[in-house]
C-alpha atoms as a PDB file:
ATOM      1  CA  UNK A   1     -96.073 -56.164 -22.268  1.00  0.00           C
ATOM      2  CA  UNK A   2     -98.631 -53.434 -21.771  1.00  0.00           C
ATOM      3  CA  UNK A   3    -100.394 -53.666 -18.146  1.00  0.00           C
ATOM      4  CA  UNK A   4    -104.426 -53.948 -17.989  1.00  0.00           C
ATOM      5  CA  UNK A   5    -105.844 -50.756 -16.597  1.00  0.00           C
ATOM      6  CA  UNK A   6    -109.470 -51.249 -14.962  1.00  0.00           C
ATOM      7  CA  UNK A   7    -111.239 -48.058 -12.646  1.00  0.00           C
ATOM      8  CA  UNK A   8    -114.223 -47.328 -10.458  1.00  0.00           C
ATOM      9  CA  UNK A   9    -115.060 -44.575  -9.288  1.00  0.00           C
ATOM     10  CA  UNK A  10    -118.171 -43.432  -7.316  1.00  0.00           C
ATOM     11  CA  UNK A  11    -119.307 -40.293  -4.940  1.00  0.00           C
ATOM     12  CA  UNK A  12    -121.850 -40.120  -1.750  1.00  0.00           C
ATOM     13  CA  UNK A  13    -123.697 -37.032  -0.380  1.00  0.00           C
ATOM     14  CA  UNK A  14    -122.383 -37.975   2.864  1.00  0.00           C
ATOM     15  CA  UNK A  15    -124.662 -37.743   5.698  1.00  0.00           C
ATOM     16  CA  UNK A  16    -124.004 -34.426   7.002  1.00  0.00           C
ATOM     17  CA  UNK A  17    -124.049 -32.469   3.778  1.00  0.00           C
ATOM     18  CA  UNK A  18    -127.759 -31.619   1.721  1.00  0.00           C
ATOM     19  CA  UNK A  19    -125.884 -31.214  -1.612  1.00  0.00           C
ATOM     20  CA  UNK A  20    -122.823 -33.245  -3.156  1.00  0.00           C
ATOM     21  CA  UNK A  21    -119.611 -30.730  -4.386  1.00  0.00           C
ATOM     22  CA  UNK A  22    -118.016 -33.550  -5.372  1.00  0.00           C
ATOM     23  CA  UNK A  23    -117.361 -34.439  -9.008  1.00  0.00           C
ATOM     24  CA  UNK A  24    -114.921 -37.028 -10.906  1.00  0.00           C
ATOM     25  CA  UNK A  25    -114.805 -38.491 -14.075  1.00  0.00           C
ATOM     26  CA  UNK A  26    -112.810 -41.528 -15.432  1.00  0.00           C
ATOM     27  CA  UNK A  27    -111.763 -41.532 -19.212  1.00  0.00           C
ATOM     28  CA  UNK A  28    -109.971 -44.982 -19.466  1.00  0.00           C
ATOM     29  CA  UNK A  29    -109.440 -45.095 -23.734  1.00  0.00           C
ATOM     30  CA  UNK A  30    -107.361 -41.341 -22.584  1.00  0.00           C
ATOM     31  CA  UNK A  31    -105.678 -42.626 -19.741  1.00  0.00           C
ATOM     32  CA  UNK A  32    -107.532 -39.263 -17.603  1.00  0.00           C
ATOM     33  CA  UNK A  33    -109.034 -39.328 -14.145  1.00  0.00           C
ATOM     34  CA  UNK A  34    -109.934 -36.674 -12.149  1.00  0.00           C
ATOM     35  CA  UNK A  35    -111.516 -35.536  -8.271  1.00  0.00           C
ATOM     36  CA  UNK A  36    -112.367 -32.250  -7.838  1.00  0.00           C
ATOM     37  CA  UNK A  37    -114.030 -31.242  -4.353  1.00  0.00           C
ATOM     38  CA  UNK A  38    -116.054 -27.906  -4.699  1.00  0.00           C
ATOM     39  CA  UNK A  39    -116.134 -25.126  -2.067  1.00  0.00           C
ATOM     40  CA  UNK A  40    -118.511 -22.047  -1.756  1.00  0.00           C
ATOM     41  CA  UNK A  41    -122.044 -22.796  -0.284  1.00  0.00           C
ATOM     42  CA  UNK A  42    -124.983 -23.007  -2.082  1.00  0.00           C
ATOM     43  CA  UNK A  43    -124.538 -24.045  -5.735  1.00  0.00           C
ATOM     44  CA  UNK A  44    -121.144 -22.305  -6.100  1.00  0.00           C
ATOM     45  CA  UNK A  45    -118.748 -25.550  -4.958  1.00  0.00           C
ATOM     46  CA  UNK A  46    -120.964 -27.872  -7.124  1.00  0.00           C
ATOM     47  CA  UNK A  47    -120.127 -25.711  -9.986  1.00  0.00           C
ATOM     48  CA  UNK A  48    -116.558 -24.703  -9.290  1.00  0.00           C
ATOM     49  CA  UNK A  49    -115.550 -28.837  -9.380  1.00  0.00           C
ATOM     50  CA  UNK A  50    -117.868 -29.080 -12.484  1.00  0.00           C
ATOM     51  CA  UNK A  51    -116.098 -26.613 -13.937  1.00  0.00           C
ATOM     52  CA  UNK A  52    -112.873 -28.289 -13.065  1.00  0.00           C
ATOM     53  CA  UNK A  53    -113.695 -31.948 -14.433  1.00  0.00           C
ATOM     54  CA  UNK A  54    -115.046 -30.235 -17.541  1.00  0.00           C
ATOM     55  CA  UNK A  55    -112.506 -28.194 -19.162  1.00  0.00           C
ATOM     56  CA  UNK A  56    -109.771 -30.149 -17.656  1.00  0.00           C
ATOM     57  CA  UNK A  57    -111.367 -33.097 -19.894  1.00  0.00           C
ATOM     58  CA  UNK A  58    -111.955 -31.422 -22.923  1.00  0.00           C
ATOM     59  CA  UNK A  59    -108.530 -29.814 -23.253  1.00  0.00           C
ATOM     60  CA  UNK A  60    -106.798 -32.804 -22.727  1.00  0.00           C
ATOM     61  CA  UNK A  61    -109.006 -34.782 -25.155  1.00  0.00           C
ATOM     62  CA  UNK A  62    -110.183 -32.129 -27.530  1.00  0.00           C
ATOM     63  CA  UNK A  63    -107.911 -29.257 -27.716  1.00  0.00           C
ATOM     64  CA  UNK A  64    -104.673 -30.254 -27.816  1.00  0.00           C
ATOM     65  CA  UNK A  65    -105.886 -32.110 -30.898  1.00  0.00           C
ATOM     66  CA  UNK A  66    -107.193 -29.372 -32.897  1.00  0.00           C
ATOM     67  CA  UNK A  67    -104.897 -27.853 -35.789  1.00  0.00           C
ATOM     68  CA  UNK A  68    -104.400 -24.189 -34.625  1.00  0.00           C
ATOM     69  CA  UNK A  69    -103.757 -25.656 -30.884  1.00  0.00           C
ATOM     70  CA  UNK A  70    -101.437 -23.153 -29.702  1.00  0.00           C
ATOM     71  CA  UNK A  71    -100.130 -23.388 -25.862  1.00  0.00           C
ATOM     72  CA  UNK A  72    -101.549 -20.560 -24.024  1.00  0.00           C
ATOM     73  CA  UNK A  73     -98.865 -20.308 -20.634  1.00  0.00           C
ATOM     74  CA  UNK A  74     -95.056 -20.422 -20.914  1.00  0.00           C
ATOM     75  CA  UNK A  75     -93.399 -22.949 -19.781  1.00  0.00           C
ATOM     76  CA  UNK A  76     -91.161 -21.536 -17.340  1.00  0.00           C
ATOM     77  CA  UNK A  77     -90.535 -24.468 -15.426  1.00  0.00           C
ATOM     78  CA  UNK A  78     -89.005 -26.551 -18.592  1.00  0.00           C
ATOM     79  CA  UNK A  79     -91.932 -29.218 -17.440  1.00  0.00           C
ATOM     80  CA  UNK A  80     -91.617 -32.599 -20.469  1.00  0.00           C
ATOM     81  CA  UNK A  81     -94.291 -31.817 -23.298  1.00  0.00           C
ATOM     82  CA  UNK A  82     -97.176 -33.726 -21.831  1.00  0.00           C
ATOM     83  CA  UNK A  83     -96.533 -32.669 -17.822  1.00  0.00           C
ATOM     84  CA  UNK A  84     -96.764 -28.695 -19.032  1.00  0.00           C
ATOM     85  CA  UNK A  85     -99.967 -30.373 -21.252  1.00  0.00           C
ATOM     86  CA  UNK A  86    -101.973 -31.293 -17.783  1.00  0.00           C
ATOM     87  CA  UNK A  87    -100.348 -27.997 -16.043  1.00  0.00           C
ATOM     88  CA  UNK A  88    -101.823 -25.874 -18.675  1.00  0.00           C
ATOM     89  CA  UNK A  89    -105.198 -27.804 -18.682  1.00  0.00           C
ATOM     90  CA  UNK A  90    -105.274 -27.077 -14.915  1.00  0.00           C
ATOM     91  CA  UNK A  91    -104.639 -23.537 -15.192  1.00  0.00           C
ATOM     92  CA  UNK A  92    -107.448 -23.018 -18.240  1.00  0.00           C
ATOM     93  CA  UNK A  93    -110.009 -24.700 -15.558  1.00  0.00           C
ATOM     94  CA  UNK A  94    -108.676 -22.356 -13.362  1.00  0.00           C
ATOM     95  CA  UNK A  95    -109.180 -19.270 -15.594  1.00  0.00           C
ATOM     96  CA  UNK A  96    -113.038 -20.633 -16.441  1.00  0.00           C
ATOM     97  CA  UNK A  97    -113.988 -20.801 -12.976  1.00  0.00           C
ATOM     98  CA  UNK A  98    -112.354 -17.460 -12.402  1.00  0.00           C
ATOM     99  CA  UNK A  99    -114.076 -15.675 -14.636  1.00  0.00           C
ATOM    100  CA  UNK A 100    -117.047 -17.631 -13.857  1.00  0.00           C
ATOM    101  CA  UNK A 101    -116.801 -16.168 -10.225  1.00  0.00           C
ATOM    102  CA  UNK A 102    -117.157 -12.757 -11.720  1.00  0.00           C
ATOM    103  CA  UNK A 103    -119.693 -12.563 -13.484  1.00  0.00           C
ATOM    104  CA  UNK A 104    -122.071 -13.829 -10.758  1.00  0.00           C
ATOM    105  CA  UNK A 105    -121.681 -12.352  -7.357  1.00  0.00           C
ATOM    106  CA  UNK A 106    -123.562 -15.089  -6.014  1.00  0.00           C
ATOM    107  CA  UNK A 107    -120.540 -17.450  -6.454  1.00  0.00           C
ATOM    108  CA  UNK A 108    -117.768 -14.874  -5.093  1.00  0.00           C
ATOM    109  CA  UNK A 109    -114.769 -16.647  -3.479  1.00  0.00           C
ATOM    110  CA  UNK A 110    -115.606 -20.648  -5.426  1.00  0.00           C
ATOM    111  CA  UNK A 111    -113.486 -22.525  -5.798  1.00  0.00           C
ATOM    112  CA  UNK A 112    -112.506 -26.362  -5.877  1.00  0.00           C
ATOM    113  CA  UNK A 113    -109.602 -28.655  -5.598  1.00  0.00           C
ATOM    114  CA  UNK A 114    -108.368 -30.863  -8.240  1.00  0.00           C
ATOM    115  CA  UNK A 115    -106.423 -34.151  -8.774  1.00  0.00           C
ATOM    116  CA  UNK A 116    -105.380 -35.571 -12.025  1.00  0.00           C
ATOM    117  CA  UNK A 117    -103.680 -38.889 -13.021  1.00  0.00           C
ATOM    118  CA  UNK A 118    -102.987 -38.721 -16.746  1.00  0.00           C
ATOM    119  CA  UNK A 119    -101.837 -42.195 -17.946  1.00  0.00           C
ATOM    120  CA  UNK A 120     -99.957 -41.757 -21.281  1.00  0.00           C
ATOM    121  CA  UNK A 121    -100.422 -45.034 -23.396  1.00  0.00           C
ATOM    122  CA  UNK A 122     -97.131 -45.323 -24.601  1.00  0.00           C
ATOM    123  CA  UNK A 123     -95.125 -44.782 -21.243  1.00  0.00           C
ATOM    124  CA  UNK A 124     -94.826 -46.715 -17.896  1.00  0.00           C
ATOM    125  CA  UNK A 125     -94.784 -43.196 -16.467  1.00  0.00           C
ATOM    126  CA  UNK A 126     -97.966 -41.370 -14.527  1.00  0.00           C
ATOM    127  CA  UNK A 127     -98.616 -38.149 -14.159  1.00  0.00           C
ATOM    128  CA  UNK A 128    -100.259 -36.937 -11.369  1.00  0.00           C
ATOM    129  CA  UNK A 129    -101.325 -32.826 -11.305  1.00  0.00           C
ATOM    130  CA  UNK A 130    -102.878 -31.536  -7.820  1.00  0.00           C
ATOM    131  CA  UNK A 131    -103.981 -28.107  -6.426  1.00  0.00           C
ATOM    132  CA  UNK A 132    -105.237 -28.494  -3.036  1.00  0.00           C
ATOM    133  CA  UNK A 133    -106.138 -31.083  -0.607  1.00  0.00           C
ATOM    134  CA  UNK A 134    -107.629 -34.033  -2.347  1.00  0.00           C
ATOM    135  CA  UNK A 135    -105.132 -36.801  -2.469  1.00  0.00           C
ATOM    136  CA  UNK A 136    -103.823 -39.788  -4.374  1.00  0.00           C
ATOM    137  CA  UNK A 137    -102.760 -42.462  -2.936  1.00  0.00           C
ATOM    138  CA  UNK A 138    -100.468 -45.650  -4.222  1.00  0.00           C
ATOM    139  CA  UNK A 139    -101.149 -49.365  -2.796  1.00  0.00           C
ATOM    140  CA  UNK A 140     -98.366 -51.344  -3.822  1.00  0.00           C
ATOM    141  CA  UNK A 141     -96.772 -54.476  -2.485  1.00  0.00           C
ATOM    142  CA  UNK A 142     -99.215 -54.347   0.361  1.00  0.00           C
ATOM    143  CA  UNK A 143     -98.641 -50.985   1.769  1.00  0.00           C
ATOM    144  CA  UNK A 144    -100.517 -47.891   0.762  1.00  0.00           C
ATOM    145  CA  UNK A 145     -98.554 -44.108   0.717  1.00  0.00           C
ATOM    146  CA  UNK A 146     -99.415 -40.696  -0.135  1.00  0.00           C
ATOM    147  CA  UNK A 147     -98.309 -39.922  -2.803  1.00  0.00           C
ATOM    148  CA  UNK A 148     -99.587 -36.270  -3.082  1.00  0.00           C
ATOM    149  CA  UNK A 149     -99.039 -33.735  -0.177  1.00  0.00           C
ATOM    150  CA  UNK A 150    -101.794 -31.290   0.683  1.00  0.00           C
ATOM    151  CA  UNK A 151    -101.496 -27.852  -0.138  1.00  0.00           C
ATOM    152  CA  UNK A 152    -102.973 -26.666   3.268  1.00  0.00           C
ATOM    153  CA  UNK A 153    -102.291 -24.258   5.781  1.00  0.00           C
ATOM    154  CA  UNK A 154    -100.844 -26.411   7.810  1.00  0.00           C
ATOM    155  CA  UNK A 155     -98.349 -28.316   5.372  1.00  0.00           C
ATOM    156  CA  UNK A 156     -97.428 -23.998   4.437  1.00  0.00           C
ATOM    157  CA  UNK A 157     -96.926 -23.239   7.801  1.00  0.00           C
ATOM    158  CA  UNK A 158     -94.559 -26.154   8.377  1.00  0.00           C
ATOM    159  CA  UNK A 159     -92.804 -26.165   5.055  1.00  0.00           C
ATOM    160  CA  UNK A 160     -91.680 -21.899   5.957  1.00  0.00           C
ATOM    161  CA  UNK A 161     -91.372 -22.974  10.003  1.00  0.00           C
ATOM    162  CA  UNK A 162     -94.106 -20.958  11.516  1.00  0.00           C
ATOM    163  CA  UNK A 163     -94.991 -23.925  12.765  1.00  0.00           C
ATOM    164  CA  UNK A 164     -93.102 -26.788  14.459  1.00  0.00           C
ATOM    165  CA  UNK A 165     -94.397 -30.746  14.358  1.00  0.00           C
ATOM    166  CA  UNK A 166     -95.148 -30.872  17.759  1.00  0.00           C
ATOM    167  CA  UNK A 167     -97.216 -27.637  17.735  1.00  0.00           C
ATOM    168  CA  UNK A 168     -99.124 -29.058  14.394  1.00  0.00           C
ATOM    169  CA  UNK A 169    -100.992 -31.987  16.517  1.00  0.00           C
ATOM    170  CA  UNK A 170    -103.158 -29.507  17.780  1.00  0.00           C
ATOM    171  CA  UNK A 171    -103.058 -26.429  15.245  1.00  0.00           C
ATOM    172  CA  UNK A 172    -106.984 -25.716  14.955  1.00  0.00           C
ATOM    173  CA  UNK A 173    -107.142 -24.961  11.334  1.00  0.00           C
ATOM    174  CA  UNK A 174    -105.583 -28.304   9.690  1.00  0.00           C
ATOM    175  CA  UNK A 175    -108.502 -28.261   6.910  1.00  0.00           C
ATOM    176  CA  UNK A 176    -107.954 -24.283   5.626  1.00  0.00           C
ATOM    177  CA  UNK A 177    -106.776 -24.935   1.887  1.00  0.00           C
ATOM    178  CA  UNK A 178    -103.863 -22.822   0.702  1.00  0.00           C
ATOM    179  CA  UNK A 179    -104.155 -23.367  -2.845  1.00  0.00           C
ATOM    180  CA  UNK A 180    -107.731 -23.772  -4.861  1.00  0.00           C
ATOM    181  CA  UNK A 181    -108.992 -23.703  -8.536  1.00  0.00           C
ATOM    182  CA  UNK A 182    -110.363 -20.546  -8.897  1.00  0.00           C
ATOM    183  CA  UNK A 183    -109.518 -17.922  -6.387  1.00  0.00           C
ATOM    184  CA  UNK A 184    -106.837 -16.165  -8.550  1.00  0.00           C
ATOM    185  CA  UNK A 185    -106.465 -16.070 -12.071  1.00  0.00           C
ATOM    186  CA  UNK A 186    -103.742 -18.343 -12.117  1.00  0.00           C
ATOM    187  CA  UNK A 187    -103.099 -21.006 -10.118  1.00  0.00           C
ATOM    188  CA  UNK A 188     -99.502 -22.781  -9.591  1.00  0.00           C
ATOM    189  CA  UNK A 189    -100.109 -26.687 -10.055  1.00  0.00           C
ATOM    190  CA  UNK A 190     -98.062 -29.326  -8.406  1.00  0.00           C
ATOM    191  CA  UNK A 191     -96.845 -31.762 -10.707  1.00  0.00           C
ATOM    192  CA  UNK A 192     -95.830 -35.727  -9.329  1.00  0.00           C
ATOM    193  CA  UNK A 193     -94.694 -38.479 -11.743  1.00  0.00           C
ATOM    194  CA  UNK A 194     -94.076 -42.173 -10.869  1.00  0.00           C
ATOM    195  CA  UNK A 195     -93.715 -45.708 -12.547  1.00  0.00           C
ATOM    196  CA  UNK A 196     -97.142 -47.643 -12.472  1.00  0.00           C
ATOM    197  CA  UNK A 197     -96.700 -51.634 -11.968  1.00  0.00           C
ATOM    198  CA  UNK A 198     -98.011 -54.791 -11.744  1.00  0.00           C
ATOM    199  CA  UNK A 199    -100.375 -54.662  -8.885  1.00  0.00           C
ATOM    200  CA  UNK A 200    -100.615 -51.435  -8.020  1.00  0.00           C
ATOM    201  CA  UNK A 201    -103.989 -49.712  -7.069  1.00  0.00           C
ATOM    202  CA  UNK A 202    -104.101 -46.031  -6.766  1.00  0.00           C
ATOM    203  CA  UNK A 203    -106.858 -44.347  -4.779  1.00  0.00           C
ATOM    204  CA  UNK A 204    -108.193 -41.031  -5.528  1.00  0.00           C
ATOM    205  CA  UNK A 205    -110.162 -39.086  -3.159  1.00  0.00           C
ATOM    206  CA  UNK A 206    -111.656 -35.973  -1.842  1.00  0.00           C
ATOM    207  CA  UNK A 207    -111.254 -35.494   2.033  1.00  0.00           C
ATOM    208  CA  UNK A 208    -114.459 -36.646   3.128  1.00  0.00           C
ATOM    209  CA  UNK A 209    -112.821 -39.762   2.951  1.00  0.00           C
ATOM    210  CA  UNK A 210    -109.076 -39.036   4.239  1.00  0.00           C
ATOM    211  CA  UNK A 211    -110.511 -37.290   7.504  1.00  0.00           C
ATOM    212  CA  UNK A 212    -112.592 -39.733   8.816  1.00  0.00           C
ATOM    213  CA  UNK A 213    -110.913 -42.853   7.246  1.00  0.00           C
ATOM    214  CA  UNK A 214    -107.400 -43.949   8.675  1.00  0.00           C
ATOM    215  CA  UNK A 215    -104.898 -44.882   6.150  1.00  0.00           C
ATOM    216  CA  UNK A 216    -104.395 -48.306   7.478  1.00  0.00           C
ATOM    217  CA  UNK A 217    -107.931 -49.554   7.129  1.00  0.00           C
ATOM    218  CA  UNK A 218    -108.271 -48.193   3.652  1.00  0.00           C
ATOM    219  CA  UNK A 219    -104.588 -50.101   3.445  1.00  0.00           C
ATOM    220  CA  UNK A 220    -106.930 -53.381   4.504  1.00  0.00           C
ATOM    221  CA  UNK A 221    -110.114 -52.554   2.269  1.00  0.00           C
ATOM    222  CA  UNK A 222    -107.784 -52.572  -0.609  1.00  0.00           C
ATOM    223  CA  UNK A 223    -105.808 -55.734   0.124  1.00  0.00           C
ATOM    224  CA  UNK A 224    -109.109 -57.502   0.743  1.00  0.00           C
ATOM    225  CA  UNK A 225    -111.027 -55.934  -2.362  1.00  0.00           C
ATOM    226  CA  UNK A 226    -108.035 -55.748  -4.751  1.00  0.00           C
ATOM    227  CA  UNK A 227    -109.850 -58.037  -7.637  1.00  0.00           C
ATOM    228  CA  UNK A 228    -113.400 -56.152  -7.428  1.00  0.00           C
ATOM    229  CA  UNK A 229    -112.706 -52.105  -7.255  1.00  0.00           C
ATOM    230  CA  UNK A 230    -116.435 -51.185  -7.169  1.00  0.00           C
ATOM    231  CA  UNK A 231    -116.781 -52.952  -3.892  1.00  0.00           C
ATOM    232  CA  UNK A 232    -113.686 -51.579  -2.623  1.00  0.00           C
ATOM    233  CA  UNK A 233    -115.214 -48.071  -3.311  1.00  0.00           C
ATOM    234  CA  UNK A 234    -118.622 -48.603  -2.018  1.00  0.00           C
ATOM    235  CA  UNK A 235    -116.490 -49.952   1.057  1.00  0.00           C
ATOM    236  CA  UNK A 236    -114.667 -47.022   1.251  1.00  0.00           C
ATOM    237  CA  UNK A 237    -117.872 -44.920   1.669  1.00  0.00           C
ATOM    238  CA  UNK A 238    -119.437 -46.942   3.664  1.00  0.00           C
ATOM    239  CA  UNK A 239    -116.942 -46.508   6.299  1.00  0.00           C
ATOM    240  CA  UNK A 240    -116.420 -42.531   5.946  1.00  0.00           C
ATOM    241  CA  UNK A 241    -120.020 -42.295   6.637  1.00  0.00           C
ATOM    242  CA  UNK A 242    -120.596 -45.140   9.636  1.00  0.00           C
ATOM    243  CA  UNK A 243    -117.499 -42.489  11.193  1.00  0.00           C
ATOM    244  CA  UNK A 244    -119.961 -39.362  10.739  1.00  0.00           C
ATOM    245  CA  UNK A 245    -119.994 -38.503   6.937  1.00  0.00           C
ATOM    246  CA  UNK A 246    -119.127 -34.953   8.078  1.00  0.00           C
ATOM    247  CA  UNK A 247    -118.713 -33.817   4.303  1.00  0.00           C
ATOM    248  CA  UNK A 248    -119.220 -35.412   0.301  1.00  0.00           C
ATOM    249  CA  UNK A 249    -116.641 -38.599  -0.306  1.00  0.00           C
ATOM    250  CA  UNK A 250    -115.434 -39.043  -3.573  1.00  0.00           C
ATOM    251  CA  UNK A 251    -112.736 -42.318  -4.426  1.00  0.00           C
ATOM    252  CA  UNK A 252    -111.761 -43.527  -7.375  1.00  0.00           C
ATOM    253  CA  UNK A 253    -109.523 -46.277  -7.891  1.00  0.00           C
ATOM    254  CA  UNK A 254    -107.114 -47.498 -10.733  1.00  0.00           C
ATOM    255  CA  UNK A 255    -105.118 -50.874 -10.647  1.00  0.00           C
ATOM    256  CA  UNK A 256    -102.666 -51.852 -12.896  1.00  0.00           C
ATOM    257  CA  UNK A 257    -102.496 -55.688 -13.912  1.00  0.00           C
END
């Protein structure tokens, strides 16, 4: 039996923050939903995750269709037909925002980070694409795990062991990005698949939430809010900005029932 999909999803200023980078969209009849979390000052993040949540959306839900749809990056990884789909949507976003970037210098050096659940209808599989530091997360059977890992500084220094774990609790630098939409003309996207079930909630989110929320209360404000997501969300927010709303927060939530 096919499981009942419902999704919120919602974004806040923040209180520290005069404009919102943030930008998500949820396409349930495609099974798409995406967080992207700008960077660049002035109007240049804004645009950058824009960017992101708009060609992202219409490749997967326009171009692919289209009759002289030819695939523009090899597959060089062997990825299944619709994980090199989403990788190659990714990278196009990239390219736009690239190019973008060039022809005004007033947004040199945008970029954003990205984070993509495509639900195929006909599977009990997710895909999940990310580049960067916004995160999904899985709530299922009462405990909540990342399911993405950052691609940050830190997380690179560690992985190649120019860094140990006891010298990472105080490395200065654990928000510096290693890998953005935008900054190259390509882009290598990290691609995660798992089995959706009965009950399970997955949270989206841009790191104005993740730094100033712990995981085990957003583990609680999703076991007490599992039947009404929008509340869950506005929770969520709520609670990144009562902690000092030090940048935008972006969540969006799916649940499977």
């Amino acid at each position: 039996m096919a499981l009942r999909t419902r999704s919120f999803g919602m974004t806040d200023v923040g209180r520290a923050r005069e404009k919102n980078e943030d930008n998500y969209i949820h396409v349930p009849g495609e099974g798409l939903y995406i967080v992207a979390d700008g960077m660049g000052g002035h109007a240049s993040g804004r645009l950058a995750s824009m960017l992101a949540v708009k060609h992202i959306t219409e490749h997967m839900c326009i171009t692919t269709r289209e009759p002289n749809y030819t695939k523009t990056h090899p597959n060089h990884q062997q990825l299944p037909h619709q994980h090199h789909e989403l990788t190659e949507a990714i990278r196009h976003a990239n390219e736009r925002i690239y190019i973008e970037a060039l022809k005004d210098p007033r947004h040199e050096g945008m970029g954003t980070t990205v984070v993509v659940i495509k639900d195929p209808s006909d599977s009990d599989e997710l895909i999940l694409a990310h580049v960067g530091d916004s995160r999904v997360y899985r709530y299922r059977n009462s405990q909540l795990s990342q399911v993405t890992t950052d691609h940050s500084l830190l997380n690179h220094m560690l992985a190649t062991g120019k860094l140990t774990p006891e010298e990472a609790e105080n490395f200065p630098n654990k928000n510096v990005i290693f890998r953005a939409l935008g900054l190259k003309d390509d882009v290598e996207v990290e691609i995660t698949k798992t089995t959706k079930r009965a009950g399970d909630i997955y949270l989206m989110c841009s790191d104005g939430l993740t730094d100033l929320v712990e995981d085990w209360v957003i583990a609680e404000v999703l076991q007490g809010s599992s039947q009404d997501l929008q509340a869950a969300a506005q929770t969520l927010i709520r609670l990144a900005n009562h902690n000092g709303g030090t940048d935008n927060i972006t969540v969006m939530l799916v649940a499977y029932t």
